[in-house]
N, C-alpha and C. Protein backbone atom coordinates (compact mmCIF):
# COMPACT_ATOMS: atom_id res chain seq x y z
N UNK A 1 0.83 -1.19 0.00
CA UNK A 1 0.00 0.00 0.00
C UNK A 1 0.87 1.24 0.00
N UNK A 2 0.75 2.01 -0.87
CA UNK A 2 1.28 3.40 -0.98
C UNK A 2 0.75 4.27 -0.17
N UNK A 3 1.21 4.82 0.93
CA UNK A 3 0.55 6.04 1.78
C UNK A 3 0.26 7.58 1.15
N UNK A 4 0.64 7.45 0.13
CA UNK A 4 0.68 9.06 -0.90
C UNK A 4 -0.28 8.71 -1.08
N UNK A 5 -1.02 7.64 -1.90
CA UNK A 5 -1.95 7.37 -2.77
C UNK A 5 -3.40 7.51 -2.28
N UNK A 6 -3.26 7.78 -0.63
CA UNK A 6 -4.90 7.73 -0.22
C UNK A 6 -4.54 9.21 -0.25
N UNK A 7 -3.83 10.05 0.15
CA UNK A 7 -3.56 11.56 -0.22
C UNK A 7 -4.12 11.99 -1.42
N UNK A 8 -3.24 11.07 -2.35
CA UNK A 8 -3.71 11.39 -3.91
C UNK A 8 -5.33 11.42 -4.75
N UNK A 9 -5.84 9.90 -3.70
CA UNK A 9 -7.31 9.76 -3.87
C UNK A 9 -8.06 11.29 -3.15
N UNK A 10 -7.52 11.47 -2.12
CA UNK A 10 -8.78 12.81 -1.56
C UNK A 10 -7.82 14.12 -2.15
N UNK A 11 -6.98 14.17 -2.63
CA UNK A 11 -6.73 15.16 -3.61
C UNK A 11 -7.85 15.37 -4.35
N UNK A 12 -7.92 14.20 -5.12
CA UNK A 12 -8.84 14.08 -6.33
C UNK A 12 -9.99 13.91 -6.21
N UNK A 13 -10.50 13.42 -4.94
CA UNK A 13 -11.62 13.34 -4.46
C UNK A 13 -11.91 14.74 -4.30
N UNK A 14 -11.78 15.87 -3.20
CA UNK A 14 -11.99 17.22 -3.33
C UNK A 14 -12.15 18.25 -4.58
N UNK A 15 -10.84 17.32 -5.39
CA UNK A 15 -10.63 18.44 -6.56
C UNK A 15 -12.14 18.09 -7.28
N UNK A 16 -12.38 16.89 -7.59
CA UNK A 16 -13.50 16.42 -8.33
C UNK A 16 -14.99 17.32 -7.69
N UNK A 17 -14.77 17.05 -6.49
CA UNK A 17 -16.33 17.93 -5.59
C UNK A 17 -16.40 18.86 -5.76
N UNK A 18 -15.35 20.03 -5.74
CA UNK A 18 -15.32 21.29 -5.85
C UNK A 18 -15.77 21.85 -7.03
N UNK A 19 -15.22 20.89 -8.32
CA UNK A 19 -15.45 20.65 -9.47
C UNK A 19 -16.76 21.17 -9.92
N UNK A 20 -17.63 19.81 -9.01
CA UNK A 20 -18.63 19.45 -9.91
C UNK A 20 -19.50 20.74 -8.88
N UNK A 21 -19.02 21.10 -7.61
CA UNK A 21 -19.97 22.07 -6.95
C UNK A 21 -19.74 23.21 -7.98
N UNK A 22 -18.48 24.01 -8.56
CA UNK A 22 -18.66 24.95 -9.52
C UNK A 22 -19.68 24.44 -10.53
N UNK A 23 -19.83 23.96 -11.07
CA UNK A 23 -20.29 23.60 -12.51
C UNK A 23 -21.92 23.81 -12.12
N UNK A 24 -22.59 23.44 -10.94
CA UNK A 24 -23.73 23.98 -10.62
C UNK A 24 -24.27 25.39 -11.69
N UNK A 25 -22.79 26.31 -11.26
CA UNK A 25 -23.12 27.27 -11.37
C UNK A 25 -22.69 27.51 -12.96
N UNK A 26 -22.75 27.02 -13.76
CA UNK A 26 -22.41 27.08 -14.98
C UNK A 26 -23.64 27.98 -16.12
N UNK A 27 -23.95 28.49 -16.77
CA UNK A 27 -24.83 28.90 -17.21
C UNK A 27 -25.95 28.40 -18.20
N UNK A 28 -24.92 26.64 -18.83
CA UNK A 28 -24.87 26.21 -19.85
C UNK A 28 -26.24 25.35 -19.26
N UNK A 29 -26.50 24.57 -18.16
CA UNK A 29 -26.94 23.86 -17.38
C UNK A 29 -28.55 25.10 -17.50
N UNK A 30 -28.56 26.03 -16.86
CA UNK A 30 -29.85 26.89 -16.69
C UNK A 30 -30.59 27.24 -18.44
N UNK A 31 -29.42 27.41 -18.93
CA UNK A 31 -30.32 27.58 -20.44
C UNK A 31 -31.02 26.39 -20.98
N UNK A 32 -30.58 25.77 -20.82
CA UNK A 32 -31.53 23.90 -21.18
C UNK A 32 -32.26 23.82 -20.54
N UNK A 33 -33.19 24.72 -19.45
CA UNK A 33 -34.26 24.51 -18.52
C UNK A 33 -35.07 25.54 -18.63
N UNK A 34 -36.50 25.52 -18.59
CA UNK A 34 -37.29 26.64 -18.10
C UNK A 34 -37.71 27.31 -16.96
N UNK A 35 -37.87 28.62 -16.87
CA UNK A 35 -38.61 28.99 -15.61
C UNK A 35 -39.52 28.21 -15.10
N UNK A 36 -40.93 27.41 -15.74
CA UNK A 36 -41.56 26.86 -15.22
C UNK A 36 -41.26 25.53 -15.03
N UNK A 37 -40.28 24.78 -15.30
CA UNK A 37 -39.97 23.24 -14.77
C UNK A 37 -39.72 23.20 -13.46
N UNK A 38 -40.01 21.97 -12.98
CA UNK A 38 -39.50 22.19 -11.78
C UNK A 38 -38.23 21.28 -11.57
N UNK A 39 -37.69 21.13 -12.68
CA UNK A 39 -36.19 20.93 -12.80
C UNK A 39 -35.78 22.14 -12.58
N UNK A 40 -36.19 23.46 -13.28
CA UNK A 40 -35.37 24.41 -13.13
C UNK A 40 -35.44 24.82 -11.64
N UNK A 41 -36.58 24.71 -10.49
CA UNK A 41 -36.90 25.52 -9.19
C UNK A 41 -35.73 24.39 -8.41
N UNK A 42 -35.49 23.07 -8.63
CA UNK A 42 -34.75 22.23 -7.68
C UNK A 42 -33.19 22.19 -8.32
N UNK A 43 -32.95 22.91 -9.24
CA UNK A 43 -31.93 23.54 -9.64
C UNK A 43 -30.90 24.89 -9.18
N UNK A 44 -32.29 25.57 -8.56
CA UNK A 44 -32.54 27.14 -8.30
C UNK A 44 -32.08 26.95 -6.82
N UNK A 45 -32.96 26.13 -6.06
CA UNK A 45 -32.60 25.36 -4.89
C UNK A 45 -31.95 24.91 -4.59
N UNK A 46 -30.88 24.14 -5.25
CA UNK A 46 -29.81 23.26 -5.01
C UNK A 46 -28.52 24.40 -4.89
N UNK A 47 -28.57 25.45 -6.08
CA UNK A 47 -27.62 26.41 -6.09
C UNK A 47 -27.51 27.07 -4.97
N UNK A 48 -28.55 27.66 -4.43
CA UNK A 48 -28.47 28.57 -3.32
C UNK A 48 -28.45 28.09 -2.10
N UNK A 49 -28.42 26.63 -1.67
CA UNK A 49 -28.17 25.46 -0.91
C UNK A 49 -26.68 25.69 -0.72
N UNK A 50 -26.17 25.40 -1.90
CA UNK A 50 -24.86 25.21 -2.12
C UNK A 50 -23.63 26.40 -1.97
N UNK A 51 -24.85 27.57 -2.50
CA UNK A 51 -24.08 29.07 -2.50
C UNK A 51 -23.96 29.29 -0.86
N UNK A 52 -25.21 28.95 -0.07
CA UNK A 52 -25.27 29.75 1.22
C UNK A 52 -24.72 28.67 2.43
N UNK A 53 -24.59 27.63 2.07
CA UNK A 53 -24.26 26.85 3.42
C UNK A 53 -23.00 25.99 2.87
N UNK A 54 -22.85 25.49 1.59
CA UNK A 54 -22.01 24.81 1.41
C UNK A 54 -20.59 25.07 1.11
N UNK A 55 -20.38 26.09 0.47
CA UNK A 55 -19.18 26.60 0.20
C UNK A 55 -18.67 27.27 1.42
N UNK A 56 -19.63 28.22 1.97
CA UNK A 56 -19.04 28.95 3.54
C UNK A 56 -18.32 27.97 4.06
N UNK A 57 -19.37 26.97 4.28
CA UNK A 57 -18.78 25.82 5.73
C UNK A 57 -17.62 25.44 5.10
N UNK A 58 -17.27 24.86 4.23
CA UNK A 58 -15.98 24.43 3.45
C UNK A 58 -14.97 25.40 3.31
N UNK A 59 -15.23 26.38 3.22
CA UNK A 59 -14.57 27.28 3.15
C UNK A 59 -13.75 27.74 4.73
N UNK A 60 -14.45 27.90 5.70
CA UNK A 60 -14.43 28.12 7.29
C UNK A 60 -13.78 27.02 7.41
N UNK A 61 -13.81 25.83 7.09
CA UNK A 61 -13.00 24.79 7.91
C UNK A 61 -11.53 24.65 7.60
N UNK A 62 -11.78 25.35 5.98
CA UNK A 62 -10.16 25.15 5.03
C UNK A 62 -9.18 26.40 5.86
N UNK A 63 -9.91 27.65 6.28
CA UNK A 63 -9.15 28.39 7.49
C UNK A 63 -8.95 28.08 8.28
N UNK A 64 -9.87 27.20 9.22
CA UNK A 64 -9.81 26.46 10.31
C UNK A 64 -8.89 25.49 10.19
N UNK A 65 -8.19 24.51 8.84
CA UNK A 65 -7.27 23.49 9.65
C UNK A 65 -6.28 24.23 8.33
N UNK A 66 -5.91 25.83 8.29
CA UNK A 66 -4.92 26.32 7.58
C UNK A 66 -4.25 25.85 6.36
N UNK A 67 -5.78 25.53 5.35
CA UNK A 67 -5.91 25.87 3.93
C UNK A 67 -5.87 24.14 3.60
N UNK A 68 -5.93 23.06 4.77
CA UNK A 68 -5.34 22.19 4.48
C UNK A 68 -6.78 21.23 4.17
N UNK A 69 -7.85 21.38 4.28
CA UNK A 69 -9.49 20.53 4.03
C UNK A 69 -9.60 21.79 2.60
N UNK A 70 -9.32 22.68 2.27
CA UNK A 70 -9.48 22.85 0.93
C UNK A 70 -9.31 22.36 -0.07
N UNK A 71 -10.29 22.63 -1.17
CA UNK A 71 -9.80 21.18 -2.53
C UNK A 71 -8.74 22.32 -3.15
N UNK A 72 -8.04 21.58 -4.18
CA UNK A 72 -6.57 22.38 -4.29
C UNK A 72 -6.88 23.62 -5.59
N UNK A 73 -7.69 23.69 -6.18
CA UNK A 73 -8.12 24.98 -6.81
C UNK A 73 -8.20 26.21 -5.82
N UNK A 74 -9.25 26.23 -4.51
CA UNK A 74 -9.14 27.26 -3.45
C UNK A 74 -7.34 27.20 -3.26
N UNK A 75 -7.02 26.05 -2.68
CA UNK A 75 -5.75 26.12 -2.13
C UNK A 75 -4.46 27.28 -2.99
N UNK A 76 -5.13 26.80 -4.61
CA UNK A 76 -4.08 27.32 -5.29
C UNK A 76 -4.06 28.72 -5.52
N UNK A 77 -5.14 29.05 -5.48
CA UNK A 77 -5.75 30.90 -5.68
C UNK A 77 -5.45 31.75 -4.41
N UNK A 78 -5.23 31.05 -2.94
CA UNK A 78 -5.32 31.25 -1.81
C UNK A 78 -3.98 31.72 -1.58
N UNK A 79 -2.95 30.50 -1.85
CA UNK A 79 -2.16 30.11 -1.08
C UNK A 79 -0.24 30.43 -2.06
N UNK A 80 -0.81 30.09 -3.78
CA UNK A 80 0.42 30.29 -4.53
C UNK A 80 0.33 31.62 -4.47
N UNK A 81 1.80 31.78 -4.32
CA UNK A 81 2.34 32.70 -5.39
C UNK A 81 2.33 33.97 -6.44
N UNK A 82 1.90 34.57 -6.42
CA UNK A 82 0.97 35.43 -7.77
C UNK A 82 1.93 36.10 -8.47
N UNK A 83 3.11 36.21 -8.17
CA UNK A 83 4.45 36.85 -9.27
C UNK A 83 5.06 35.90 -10.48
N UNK A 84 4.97 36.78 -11.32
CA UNK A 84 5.36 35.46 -12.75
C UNK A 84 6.46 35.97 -13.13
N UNK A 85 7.55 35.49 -13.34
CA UNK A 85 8.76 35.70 -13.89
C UNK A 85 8.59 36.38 -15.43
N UNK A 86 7.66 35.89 -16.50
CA UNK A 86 7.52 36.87 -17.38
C UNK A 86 7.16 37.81 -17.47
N UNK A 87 6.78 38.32 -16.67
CA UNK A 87 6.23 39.84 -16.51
C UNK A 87 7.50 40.75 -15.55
N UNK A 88 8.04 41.71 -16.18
CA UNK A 88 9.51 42.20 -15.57
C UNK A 88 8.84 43.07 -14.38
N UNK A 89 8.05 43.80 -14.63
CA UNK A 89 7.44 44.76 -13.27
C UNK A 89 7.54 43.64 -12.05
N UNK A 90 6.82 42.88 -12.41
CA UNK A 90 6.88 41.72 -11.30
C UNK A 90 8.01 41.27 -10.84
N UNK A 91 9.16 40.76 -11.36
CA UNK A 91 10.34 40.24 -11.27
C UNK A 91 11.01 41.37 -10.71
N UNK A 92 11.18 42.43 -10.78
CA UNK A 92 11.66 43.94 -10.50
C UNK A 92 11.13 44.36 -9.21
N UNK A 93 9.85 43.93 -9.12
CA UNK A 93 9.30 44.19 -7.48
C UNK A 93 9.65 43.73 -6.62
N UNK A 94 9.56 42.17 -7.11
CA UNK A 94 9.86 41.45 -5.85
C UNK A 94 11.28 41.16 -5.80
N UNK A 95 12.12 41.53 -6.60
CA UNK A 95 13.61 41.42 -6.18
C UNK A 95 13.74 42.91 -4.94
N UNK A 96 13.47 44.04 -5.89
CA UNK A 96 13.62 44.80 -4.68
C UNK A 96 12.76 44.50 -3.32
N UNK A 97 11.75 44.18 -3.39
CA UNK A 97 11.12 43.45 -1.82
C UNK A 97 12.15 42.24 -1.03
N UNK A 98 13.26 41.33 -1.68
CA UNK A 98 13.87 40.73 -1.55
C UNK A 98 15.22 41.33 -1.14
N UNK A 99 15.27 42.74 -1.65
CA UNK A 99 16.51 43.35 -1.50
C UNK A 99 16.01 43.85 0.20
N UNK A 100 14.86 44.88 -0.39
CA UNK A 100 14.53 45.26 1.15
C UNK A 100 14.88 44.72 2.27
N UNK A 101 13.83 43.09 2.41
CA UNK A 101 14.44 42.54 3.24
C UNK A 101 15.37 42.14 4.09
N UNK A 102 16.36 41.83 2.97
CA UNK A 102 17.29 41.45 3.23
C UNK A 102 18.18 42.39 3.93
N UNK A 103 17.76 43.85 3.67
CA UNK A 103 18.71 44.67 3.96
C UNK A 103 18.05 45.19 5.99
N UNK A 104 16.51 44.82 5.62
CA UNK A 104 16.19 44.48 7.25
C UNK A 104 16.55 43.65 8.40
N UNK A 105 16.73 42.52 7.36
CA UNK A 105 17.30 41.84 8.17
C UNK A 105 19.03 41.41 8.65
N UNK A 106 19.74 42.66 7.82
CA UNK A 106 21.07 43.37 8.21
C UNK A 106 20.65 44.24 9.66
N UNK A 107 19.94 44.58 9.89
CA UNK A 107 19.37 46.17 10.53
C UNK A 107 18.98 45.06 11.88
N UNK A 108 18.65 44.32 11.56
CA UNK A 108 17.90 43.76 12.98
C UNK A 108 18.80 43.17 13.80
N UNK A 109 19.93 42.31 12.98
CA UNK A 109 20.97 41.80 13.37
C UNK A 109 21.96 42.25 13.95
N UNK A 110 22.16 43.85 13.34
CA UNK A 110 22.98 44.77 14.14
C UNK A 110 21.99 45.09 15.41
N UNK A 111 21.06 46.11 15.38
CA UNK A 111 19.99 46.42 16.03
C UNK A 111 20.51 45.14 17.54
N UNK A 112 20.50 43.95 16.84
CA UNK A 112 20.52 42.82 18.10
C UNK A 112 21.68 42.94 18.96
N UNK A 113 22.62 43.14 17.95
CA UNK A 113 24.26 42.93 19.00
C UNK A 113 24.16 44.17 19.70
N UNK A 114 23.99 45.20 18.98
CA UNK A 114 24.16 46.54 19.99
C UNK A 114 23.49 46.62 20.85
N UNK A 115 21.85 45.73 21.26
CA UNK A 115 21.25 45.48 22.27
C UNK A 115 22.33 44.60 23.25
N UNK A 116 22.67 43.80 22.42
CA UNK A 116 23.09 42.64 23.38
C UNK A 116 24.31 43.37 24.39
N UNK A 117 25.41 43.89 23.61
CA UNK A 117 26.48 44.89 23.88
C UNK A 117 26.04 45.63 24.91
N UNK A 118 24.95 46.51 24.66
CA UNK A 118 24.65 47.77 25.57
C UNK A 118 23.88 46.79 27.03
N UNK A 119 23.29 45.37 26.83
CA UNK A 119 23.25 44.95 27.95
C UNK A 119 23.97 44.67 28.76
N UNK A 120 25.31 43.90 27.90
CA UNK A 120 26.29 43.24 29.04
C UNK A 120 27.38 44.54 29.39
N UNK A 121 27.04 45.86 29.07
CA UNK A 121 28.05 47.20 29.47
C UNK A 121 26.84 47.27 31.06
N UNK A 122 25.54 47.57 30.89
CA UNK A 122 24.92 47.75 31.62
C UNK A 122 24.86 46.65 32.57
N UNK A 123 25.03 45.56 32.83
CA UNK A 123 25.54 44.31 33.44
C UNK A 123 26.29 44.84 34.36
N UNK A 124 27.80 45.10 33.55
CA UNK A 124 29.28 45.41 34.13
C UNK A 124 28.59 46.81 34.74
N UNK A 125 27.80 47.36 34.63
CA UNK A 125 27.73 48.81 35.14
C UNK A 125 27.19 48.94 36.53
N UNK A 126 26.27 47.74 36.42
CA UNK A 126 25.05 47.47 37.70
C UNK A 126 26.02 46.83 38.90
N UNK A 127 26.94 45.68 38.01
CA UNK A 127 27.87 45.06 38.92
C UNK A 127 29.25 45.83 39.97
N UNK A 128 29.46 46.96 39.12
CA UNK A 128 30.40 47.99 39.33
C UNK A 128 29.51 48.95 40.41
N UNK A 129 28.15 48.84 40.17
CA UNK A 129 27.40 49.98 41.01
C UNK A 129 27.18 49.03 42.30
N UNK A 130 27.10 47.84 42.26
CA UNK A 130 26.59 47.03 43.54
C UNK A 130 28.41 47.44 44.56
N UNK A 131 29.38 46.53 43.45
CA UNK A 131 30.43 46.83 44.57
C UNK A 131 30.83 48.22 45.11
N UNK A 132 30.49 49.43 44.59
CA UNK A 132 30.42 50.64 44.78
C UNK A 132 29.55 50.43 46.16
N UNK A 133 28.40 50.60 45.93
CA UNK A 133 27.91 50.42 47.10
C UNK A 133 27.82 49.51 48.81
N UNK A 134 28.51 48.71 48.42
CA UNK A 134 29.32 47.23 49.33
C UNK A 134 29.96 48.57 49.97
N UNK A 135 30.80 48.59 49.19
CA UNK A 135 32.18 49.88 49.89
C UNK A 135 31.76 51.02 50.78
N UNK A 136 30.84 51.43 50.12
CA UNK A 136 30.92 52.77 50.72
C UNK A 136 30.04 52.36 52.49
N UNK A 137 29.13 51.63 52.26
CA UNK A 137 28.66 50.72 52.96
C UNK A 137 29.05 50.07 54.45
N UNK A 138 30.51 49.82 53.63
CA UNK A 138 31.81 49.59 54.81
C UNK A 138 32.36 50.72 55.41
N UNK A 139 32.46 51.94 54.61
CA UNK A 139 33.28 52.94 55.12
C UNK A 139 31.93 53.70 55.90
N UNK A 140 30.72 53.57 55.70
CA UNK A 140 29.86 54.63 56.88
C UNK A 140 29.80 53.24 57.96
N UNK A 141 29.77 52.15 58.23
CA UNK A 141 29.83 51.72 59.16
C UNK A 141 31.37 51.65 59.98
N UNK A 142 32.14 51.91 59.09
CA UNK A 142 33.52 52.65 59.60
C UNK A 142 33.69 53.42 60.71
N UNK A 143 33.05 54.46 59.59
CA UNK A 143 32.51 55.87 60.29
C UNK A 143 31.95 55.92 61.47
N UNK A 144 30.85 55.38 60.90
CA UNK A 144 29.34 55.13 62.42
C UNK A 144 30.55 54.53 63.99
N UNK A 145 31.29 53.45 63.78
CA UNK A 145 32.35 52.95 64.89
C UNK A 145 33.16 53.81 65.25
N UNK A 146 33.65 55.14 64.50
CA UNK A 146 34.44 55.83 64.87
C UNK A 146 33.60 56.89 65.51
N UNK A 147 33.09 57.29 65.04
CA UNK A 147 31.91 58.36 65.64
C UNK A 147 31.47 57.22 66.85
N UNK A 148 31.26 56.28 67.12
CA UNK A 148 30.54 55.52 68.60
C UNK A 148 32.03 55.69 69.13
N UNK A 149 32.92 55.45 68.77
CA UNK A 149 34.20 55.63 69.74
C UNK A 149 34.51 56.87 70.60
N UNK A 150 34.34 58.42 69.31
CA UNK A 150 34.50 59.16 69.68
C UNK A 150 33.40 60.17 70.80
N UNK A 151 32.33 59.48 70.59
CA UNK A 151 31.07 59.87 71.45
C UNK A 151 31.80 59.11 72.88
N UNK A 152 31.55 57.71 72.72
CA UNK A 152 32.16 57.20 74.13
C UNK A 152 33.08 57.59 75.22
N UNK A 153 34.46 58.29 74.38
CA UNK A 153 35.64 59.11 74.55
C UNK A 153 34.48 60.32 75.31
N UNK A 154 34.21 61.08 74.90
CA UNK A 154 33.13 62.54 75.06
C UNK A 154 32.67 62.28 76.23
N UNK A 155 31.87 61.18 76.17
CA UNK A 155 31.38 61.17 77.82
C UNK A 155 31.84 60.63 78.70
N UNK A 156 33.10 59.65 78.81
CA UNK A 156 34.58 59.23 79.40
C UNK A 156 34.75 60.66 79.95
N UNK A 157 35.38 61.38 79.54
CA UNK A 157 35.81 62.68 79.58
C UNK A 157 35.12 63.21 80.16
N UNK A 158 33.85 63.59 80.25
CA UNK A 158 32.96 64.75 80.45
C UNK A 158 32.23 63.72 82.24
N UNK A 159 32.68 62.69 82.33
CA UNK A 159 32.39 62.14 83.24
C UNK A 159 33.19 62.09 84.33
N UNK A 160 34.21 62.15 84.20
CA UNK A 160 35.49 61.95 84.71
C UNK A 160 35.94 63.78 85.00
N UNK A 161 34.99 64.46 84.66
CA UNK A 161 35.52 66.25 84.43
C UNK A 161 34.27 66.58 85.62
N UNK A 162 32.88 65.70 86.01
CA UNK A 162 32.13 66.33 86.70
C UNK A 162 32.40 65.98 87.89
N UNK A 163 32.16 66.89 89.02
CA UNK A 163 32.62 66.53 90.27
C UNK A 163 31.59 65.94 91.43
């Protein structure tokens, strides 16, 4: 058993449905009928069956599992491509859209390192500001001991001076 081949069958299976659901709408089909048959009213019926519930829903689900329950005519109108190499406007556009790009995605790449750069400066900066602060940290509790020394001294003194 080939596993492509049941692919290939509902390829063709869809392509065929979609098919035969266009052809409803064919014009060739309504001129071979009259207003008053009622071939033509279950004709009339079947179309607008088909126009109002059948194509939507098929349509909604082929968005819903991202173009992939579409028969491959939608798929192909949807989903290819629309620039043709014989046509130079076209070929000319999308090279420069290709140039563009490309030249964005120079811009982003720099854009990135100089982020990255200006983070790890700001890193070293935060790290430089923490031990900054450690220090100074040390030197007012320095301070604060020398100042408790010299207060202590003060009233040593001033104790030793009252009679």
């Amino acid at each position: 058993d080939d596993p492509g081949a049941s692919r290939r069958d509902t390829k063709d299976a869809s392509w065929d449905l979609w098919k035969s659901l266009m052809d409803l709408f064919e014009d060739d089909l309504q001129q071979e009928m009259t207003a008053l048959s009622p071939e033509f009213w279950f004709y009339m019926l079947l179309r607008f069956l088909v126009c109002l519930f059948v194509v939507p829903a098929w349509l909604i689900l082929g968005v819903f599992s991202a173009g992939w329950l579409w028969p491959p005519q939608v798929r192909k109108g949807v989903l290819v491509q629309r620039i043709s190499k014989s046509n130079p406007v076209d070929l000319k556009e999308a090279e420069q859209r290709t140039k563009e790009i490309g030249e964005l995605r120079k811009e982003v790449k720099e854009l990135h390192r100089d982020v990255v750069s200006d983070m790890a400066a700001d890193r070293k900066d935060v790290a430089a500001m923490k031990s900054q602060l450690t220090d100074m940290k040390g030197d007012v509790m320095n301070q604060m001991k020398e100042i408790k020394q010299i207060m202590t001294m003060l009233f040593d003194l001033q104790s030793s001076m009252d009679p």
